[in-house]
C-alpha atoms as a PDB file:
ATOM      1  CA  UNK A   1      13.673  15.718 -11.924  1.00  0.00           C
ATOM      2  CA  UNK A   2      10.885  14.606 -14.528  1.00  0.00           C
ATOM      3  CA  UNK A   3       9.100  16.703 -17.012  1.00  0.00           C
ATOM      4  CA  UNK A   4       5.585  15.351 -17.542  1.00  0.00           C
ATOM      5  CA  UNK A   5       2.533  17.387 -18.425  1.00  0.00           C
ATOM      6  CA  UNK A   6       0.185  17.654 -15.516  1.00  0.00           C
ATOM      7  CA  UNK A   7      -3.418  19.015 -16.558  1.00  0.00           C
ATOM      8  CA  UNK A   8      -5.693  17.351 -14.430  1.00  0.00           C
ATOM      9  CA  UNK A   9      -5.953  16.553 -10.707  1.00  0.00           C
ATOM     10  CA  UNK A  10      -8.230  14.535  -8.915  1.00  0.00           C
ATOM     11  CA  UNK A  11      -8.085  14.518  -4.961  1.00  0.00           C
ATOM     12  CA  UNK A  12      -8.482  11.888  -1.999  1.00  0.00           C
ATOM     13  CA  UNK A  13      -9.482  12.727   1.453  1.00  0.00           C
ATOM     14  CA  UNK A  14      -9.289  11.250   4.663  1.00  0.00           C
ATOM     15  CA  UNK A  15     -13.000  10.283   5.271  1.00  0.00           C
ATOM     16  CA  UNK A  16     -14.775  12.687   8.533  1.00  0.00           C
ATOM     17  CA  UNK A  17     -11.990  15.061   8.586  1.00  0.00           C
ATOM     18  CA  UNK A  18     -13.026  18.046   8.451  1.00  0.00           C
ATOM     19  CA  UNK A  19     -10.164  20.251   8.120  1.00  0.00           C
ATOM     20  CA  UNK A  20      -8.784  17.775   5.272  1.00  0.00           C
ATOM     21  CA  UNK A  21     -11.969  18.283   3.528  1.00  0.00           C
ATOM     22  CA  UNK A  22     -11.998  22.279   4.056  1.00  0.00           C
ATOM     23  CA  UNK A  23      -8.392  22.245   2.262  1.00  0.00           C
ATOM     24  CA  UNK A  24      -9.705  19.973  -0.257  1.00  0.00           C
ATOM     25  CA  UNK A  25     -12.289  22.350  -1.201  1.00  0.00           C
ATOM     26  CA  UNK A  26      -9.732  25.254  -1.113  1.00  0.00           C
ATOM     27  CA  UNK A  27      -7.429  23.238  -3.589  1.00  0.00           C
ATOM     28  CA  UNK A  28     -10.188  22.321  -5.674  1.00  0.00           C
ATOM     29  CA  UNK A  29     -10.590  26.549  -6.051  1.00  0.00           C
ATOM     30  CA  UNK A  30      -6.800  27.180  -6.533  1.00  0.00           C
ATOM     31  CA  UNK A  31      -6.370  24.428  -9.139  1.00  0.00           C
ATOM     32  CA  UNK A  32      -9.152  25.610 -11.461  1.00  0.00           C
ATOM     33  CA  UNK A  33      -8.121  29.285 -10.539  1.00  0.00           C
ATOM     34  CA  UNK A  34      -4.873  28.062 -12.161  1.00  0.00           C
ATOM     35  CA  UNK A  35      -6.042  26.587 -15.092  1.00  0.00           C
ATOM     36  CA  UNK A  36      -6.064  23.128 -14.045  1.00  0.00           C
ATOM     37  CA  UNK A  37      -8.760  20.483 -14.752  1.00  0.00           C
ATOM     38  CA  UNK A  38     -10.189  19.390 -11.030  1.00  0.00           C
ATOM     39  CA  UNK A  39     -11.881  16.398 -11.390  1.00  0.00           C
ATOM     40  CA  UNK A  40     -15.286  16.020 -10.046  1.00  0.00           C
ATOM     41  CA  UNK A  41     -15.633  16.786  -6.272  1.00  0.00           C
ATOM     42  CA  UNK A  42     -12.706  15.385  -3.874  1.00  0.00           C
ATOM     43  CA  UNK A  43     -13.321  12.018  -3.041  1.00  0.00           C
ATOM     44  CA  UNK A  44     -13.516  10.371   0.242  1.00  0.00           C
ATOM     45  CA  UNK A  45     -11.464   7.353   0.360  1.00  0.00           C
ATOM     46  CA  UNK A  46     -13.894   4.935   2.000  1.00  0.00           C
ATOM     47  CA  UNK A  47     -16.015   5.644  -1.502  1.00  0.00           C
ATOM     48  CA  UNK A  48     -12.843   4.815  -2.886  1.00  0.00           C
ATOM     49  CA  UNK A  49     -14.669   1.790  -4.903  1.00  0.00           C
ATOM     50  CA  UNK A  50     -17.725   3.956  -6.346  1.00  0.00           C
ATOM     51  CA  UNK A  51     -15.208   6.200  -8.833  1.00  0.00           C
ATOM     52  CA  UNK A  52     -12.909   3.654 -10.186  1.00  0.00           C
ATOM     53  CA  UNK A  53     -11.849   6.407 -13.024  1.00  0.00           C
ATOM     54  CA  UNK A  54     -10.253   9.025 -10.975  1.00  0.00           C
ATOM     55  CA  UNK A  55      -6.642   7.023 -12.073  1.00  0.00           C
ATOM     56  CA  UNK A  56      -7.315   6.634 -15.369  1.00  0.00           C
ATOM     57  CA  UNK A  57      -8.433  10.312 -15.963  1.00  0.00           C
ATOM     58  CA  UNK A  58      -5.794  12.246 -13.583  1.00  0.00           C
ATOM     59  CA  UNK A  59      -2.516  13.372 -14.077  1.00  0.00           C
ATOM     60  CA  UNK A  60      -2.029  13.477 -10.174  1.00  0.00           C
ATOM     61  CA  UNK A  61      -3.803  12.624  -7.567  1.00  0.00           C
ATOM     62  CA  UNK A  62      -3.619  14.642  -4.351  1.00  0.00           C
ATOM     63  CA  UNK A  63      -4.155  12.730  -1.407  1.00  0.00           C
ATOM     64  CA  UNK A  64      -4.846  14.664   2.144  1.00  0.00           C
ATOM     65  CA  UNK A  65      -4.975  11.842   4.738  1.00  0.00           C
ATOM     66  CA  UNK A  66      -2.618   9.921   6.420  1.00  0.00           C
ATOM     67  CA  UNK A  67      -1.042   6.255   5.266  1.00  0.00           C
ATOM     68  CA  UNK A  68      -4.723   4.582   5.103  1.00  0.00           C
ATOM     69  CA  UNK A  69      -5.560   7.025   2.442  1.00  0.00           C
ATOM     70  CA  UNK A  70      -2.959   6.251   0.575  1.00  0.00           C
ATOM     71  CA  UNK A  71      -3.674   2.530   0.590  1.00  0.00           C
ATOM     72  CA  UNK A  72      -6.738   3.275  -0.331  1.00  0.00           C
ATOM     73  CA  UNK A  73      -6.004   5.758  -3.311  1.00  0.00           C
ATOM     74  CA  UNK A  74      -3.323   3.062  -4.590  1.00  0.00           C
ATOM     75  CA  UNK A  75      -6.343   0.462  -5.405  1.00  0.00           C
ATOM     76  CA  UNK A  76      -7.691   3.854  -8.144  1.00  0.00           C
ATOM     77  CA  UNK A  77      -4.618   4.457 -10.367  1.00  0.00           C
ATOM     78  CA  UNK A  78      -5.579   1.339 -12.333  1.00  0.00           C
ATOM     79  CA  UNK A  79      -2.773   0.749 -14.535  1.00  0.00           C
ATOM     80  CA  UNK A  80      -1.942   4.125 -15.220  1.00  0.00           C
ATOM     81  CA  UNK A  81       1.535   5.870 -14.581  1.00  0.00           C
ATOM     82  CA  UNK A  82      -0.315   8.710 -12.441  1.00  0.00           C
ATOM     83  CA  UNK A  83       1.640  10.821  -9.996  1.00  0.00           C
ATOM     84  CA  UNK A  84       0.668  10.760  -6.165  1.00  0.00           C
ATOM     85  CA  UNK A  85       1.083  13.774  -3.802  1.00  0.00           C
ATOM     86  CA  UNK A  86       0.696  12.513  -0.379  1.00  0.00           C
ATOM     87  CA  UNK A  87      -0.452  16.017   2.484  1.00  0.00           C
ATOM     88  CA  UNK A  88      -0.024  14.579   5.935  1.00  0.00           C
ATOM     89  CA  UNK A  89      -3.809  14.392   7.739  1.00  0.00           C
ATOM     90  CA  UNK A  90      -2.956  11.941   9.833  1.00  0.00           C
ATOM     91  CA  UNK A  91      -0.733  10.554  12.503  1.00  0.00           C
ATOM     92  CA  UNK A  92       2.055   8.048  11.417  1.00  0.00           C
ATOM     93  CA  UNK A  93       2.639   9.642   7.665  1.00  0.00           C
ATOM     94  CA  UNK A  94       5.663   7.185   6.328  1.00  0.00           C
ATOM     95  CA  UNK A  95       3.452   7.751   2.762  1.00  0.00           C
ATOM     96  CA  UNK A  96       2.261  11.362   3.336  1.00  0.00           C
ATOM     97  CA  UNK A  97       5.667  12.764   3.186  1.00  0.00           C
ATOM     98  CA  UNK A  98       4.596  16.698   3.089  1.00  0.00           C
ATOM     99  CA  UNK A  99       3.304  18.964   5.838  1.00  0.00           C
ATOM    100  CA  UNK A 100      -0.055  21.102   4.523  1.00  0.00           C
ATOM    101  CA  UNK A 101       1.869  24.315   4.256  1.00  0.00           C
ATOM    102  CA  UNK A 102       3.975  22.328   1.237  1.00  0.00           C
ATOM    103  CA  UNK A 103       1.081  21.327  -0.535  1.00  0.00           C
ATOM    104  CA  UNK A 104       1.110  24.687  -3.069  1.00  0.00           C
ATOM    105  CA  UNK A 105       4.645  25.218  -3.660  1.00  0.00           C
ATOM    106  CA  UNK A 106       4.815  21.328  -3.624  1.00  0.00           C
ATOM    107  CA  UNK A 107       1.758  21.421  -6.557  1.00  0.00           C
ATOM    108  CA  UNK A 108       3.939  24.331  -8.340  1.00  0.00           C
ATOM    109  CA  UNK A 109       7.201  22.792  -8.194  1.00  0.00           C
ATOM    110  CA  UNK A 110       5.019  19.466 -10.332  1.00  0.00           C
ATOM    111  CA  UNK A 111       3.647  21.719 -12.278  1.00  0.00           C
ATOM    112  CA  UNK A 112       7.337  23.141 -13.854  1.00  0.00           C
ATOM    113  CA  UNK A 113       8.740  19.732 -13.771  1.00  0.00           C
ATOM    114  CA  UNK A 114      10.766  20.143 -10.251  1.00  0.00           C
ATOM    115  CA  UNK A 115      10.361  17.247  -8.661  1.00  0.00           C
ATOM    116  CA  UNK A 116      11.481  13.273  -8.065  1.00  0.00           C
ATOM    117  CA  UNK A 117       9.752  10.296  -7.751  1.00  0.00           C
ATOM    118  CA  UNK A 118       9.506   7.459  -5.474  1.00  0.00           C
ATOM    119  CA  UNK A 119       8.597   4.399  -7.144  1.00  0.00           C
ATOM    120  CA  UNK A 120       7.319   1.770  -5.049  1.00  0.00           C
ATOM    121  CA  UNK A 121       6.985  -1.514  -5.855  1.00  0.00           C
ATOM    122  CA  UNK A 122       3.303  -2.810  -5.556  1.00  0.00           C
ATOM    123  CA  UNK A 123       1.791  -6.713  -5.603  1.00  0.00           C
ATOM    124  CA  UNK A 124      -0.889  -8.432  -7.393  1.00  0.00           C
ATOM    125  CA  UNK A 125      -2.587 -11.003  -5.326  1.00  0.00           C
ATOM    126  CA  UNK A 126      -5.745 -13.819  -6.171  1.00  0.00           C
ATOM    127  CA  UNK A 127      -7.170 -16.017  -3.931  1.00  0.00           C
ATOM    128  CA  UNK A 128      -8.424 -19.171  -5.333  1.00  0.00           C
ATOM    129  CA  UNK A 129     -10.404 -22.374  -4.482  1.00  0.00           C
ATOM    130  CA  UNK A 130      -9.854 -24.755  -6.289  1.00  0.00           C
ATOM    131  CA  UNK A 131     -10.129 -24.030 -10.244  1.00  0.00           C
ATOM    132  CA  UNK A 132     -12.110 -20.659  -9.199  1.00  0.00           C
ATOM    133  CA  UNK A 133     -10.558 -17.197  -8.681  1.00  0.00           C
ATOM    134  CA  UNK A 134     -12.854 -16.276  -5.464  1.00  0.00           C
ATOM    135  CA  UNK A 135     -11.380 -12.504  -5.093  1.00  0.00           C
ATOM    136  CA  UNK A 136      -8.228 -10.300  -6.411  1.00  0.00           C
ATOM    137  CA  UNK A 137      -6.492  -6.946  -5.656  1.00  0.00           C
ATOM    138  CA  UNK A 138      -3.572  -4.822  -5.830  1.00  0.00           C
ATOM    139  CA  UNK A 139      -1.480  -3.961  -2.790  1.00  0.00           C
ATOM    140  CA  UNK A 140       1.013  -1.494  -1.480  1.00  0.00           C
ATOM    141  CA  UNK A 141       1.721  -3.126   1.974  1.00  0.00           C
ATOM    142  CA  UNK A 142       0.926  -6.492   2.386  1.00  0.00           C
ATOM    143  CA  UNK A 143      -1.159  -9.989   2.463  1.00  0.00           C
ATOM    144  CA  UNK A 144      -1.615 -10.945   5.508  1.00  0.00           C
ATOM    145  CA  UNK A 145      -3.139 -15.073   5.905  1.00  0.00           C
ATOM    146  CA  UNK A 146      -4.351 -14.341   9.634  1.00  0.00           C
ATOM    147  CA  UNK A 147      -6.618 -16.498  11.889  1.00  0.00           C
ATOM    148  CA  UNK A 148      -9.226 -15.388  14.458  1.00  0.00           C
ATOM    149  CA  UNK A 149      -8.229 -14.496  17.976  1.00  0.00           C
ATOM    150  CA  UNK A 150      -9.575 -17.981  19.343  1.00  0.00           C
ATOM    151  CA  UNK A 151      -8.533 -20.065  16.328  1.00  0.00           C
ATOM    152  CA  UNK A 152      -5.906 -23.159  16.306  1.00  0.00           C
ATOM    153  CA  UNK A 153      -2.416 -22.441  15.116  1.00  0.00           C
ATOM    154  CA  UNK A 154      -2.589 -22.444  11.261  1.00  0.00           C
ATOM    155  CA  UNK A 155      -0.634 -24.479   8.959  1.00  0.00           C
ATOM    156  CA  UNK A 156       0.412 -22.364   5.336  1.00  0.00           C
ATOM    157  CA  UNK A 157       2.412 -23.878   2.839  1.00  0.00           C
ATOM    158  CA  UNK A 158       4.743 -21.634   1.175  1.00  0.00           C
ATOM    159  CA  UNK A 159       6.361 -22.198  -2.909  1.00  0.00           C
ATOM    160  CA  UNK A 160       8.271 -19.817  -4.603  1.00  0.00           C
ATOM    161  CA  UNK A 161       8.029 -20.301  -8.328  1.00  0.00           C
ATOM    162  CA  UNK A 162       6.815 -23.821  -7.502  1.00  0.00           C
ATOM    163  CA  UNK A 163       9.837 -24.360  -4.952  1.00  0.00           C
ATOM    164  CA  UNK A 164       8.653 -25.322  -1.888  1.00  0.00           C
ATOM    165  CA  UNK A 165       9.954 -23.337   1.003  1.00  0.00           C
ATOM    166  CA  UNK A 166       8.209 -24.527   4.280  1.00  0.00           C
ATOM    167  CA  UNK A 167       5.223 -24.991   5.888  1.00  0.00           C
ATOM    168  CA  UNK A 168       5.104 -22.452   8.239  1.00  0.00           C
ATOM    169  CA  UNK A 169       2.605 -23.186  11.636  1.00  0.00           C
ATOM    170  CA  UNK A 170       1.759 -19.607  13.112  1.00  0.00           C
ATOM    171  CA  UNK A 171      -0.576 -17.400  13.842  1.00  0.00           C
ATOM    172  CA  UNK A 172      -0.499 -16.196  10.695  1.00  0.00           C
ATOM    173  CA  UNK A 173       1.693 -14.707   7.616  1.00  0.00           C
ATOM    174  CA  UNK A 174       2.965 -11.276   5.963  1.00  0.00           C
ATOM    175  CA  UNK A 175       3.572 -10.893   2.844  1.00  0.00           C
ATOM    176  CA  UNK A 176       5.067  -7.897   2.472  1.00  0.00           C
ATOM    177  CA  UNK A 177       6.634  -4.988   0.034  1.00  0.00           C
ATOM    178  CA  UNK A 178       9.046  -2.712   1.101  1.00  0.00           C
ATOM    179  CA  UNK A 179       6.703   0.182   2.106  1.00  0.00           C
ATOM    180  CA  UNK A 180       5.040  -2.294   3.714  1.00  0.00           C
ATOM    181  CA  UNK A 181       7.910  -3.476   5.911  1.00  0.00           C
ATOM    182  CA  UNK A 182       7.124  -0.737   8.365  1.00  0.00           C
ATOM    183  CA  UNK A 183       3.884  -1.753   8.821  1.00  0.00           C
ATOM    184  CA  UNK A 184       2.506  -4.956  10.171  1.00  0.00           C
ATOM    185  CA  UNK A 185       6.119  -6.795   9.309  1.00  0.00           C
ATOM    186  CA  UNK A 186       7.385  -4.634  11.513  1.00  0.00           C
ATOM    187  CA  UNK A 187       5.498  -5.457  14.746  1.00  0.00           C
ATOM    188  CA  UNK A 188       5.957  -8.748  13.674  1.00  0.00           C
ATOM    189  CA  UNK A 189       9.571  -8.844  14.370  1.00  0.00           C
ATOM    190  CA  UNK A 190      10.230  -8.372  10.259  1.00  0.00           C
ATOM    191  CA  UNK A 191      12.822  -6.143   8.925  1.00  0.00           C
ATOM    192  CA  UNK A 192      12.482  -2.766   7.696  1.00  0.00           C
ATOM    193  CA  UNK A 193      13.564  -2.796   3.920  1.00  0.00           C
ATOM    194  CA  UNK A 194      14.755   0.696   1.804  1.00  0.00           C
ATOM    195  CA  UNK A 195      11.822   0.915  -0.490  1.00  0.00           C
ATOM    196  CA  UNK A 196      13.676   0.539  -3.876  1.00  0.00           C
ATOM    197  CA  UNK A 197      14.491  -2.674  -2.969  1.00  0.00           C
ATOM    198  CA  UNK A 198      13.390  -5.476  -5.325  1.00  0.00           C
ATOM    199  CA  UNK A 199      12.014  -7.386  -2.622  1.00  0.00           C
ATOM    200  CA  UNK A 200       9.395  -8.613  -0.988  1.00  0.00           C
ATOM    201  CA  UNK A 201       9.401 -10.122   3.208  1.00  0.00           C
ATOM    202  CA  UNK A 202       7.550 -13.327   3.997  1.00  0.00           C
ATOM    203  CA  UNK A 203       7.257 -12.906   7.883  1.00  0.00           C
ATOM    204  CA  UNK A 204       5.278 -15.556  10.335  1.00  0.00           C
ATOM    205  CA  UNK A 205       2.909 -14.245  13.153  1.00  0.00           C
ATOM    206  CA  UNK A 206       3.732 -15.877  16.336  1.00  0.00           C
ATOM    207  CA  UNK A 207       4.986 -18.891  14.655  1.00  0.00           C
ATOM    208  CA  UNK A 208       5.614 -22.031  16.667  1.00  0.00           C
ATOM    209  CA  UNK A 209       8.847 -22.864  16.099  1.00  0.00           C
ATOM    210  CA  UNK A 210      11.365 -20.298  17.100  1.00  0.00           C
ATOM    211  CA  UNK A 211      13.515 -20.585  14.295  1.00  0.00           C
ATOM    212  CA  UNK A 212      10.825 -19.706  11.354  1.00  0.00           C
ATOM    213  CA  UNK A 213      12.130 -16.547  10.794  1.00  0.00           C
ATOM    214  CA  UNK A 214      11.181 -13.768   8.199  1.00  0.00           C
ATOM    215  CA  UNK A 215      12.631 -14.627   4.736  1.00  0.00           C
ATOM    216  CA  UNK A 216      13.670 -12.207   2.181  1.00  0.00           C
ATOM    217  CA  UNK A 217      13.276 -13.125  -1.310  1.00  0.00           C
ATOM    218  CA  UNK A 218      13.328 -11.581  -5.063  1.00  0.00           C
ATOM    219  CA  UNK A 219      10.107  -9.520  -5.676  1.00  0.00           C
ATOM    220  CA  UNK A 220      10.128 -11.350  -9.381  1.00  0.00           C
ATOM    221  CA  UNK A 221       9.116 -14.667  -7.278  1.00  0.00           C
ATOM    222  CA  UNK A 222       5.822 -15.817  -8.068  1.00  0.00           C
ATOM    223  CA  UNK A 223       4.537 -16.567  -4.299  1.00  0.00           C
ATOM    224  CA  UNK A 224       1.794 -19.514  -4.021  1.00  0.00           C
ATOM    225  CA  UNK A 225       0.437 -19.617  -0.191  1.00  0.00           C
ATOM    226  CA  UNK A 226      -1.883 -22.839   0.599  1.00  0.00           C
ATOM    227  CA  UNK A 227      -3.966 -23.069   4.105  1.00  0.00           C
ATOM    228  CA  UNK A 228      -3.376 -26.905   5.321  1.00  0.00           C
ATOM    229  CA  UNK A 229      -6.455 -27.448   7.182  1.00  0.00           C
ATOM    230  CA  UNK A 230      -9.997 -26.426   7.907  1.00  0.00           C
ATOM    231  CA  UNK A 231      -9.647 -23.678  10.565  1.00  0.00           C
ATOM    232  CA  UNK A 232     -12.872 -21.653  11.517  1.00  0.00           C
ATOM    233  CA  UNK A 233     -11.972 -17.396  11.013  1.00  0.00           C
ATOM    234  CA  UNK A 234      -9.043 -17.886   8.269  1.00  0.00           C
ATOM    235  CA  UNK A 235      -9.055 -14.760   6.700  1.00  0.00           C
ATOM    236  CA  UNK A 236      -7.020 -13.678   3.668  1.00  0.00           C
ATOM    237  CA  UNK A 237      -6.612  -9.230   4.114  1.00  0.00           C
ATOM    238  CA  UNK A 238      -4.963  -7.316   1.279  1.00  0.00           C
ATOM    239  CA  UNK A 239      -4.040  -4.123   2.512  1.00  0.00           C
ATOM    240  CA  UNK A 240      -5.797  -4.057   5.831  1.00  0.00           C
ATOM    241  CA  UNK A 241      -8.497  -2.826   4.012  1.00  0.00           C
ATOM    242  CA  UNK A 242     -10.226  -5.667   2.241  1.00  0.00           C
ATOM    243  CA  UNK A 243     -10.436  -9.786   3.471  1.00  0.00           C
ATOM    244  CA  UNK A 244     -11.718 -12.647   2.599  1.00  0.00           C
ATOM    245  CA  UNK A 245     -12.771 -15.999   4.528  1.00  0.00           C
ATOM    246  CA  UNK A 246     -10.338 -19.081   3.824  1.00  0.00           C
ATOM    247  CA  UNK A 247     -11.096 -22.418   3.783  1.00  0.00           C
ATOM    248  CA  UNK A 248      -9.084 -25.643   3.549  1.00  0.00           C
ATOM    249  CA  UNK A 249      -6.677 -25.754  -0.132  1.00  0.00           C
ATOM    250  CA  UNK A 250      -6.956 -22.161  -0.256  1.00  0.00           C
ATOM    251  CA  UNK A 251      -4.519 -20.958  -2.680  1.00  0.00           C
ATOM    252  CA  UNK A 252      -3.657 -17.075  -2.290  1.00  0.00           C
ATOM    253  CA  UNK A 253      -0.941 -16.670  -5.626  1.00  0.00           C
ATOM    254  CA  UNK A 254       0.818 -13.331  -5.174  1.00  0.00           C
ATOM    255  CA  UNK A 255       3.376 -11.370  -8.190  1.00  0.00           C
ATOM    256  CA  UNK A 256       4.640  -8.178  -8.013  1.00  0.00           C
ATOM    257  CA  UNK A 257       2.470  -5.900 -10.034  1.00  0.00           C
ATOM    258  CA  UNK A 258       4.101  -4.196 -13.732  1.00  0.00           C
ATOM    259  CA  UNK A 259       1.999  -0.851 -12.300  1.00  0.00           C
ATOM    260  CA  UNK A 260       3.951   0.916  -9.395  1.00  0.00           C
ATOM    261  CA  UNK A 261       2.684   3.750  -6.992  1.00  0.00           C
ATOM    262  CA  UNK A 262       4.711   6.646  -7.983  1.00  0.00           C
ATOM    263  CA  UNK A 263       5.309   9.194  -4.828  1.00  0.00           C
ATOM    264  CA  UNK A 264       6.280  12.467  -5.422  1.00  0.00           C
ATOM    265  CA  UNK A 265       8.927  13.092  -2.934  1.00  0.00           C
ATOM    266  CA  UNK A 266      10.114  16.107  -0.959  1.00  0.00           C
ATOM    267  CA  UNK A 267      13.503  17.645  -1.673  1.00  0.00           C
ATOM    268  CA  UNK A 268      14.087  18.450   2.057  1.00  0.00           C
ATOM    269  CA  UNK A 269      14.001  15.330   3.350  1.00  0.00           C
ATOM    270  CA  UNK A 270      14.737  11.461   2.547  1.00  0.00           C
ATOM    271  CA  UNK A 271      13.887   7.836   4.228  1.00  0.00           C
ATOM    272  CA  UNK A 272      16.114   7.684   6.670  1.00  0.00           C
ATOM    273  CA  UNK A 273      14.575  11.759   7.601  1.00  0.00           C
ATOM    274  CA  UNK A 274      11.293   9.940   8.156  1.00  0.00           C
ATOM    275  CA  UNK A 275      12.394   6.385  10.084  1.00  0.00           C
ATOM    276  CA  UNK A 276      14.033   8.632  12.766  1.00  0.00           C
ATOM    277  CA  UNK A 277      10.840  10.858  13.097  1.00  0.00           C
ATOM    278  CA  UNK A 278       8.521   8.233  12.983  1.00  0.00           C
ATOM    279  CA  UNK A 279      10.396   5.743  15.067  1.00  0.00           C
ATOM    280  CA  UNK A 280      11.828   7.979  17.327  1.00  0.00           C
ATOM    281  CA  UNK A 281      15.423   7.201  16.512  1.00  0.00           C
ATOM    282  CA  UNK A 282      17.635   8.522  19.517  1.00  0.00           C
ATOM    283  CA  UNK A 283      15.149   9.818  21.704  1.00  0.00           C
END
């Protein structure tokens, strides 16, 4: 349980869903009818990059989408130690832990301090060339160092806090958190890893030696990726959502963020609840 005074909201919405933007409007009603501060209108979350204050300014954020959504809404909180509410929109849902008909006694149970928190551990990553930071972000999921469909095997050298570990020739490589490890890790033969671990999965896409397998290491590493050679459609993606073209002595430095993305999570059901739903454990 927590006890922390929530007095404004600010909401996220799965972009052209319109039933996820009806409810949106309806919560927007019920929180002011409650004496809550809504902020602004809800936000779609491909504008997510046109209101970079709903974090700073919100209490809790209310996100009705599926896991997308919440990737996107974790770029907003900023620094801030805001709570997330995560309304399942959309079709996987390992982030968006409650059903719509939750979402008010979910809201109520926040507001009197009945609830727990899931805090997940997220990454800071900055791509540089040479002496020059080119681009940087914050990430739930993962970095992914990926090459075009009809691009050569790429070469990626891997240090952790200046150790080298290998060069790794694939197809690419994950970098990935916990709540990440069910994503992209996973369908690359990665494990799946309890998300309060303090750790962080470097996994190789279609690598070309067998026995480069995924590696699990401390999420206090400081990871330093660098691309060998000039390879035409070497792009760096943080999230899925964002990417940026590589070029020969890329450097892509990755540390695990001091801001985590703070779920709140459902009393009737836990991790291993979800895996077995989502997954299909047993059927």
């Amino acid at each position: 349980m927590s006890n922390r005074n929530i007095s404004s909201v600010g909401i996220v919405v799965k972009p052209d869903h319109a039933e996820a933007h009806s409810t949106a409007n309806e919560l927007s009603a019920w929180l002011r009818a409650n004496g809550l501060d809504a902020l602004g209108e809800p936000i779609n979350a491909s504008d997510i990059r046109a209101d970079a204050h709903l974090g700073i300014d919100s209490d809790l954020i209310v996100v009705l989408g599926g896991d997308g959504t919440m990737i996107s809404t974790a770029r907003l909180i900023g620094d801030r130690d805001v709570l997330v509410l995560g309304i399942n929109y959309g079709s996987l849902g390992y982030l968006t832990d409650f059903r719509i008909e939750e979402m008010f006694p979910a809201i109520e149970s926040i507001i009197a301090g009945e609830y727990d928190i899931d805090r997940r551990v997220m990454l800071d990553a900055e791509h540089w060339r040479g002496g020059e930071k080119l681009a940087e972000g914050r990430i739930l999921n993962d970095v992914v160092v990926n090459k075009a469909a009809l691009a050569r095997i790429i070469e990626i050298d891997v240090r952790l806090n200046e150790l080298f570990v290998n060069t790794f020739r694939a197809d690419g490589l994950i970098i990935s958190t916990p709540t990440g490890s069910t994503a992209y890790n996973l369908s690359a033969g990665g494990p799946i890893v309890y998300p309060s671990m303090n750790a962080v999965v470097l996994t190789p896409i279609c690598p070309f030696t067998l026995t480069n397998r995924p590696i699990v290491v401390p999420d206090s590493a400081a990871i330093e990726l660098t691309l060998h050679h000039e390879n035409e459609g070497v792009v760096l993606s943080l999230d899925g959502q964002t990417g940026y073209p590589m070029q020969a002595r890329d450097r892509v430095v990755i540390r695990k963020s001091e801001t985590t993305f703070n779920l709140v999570q459902p009393a009737n059901r836990n991790y291993f609840d979800v895996l077995r739903d989502k997954l299909k454990w047993g059927r």
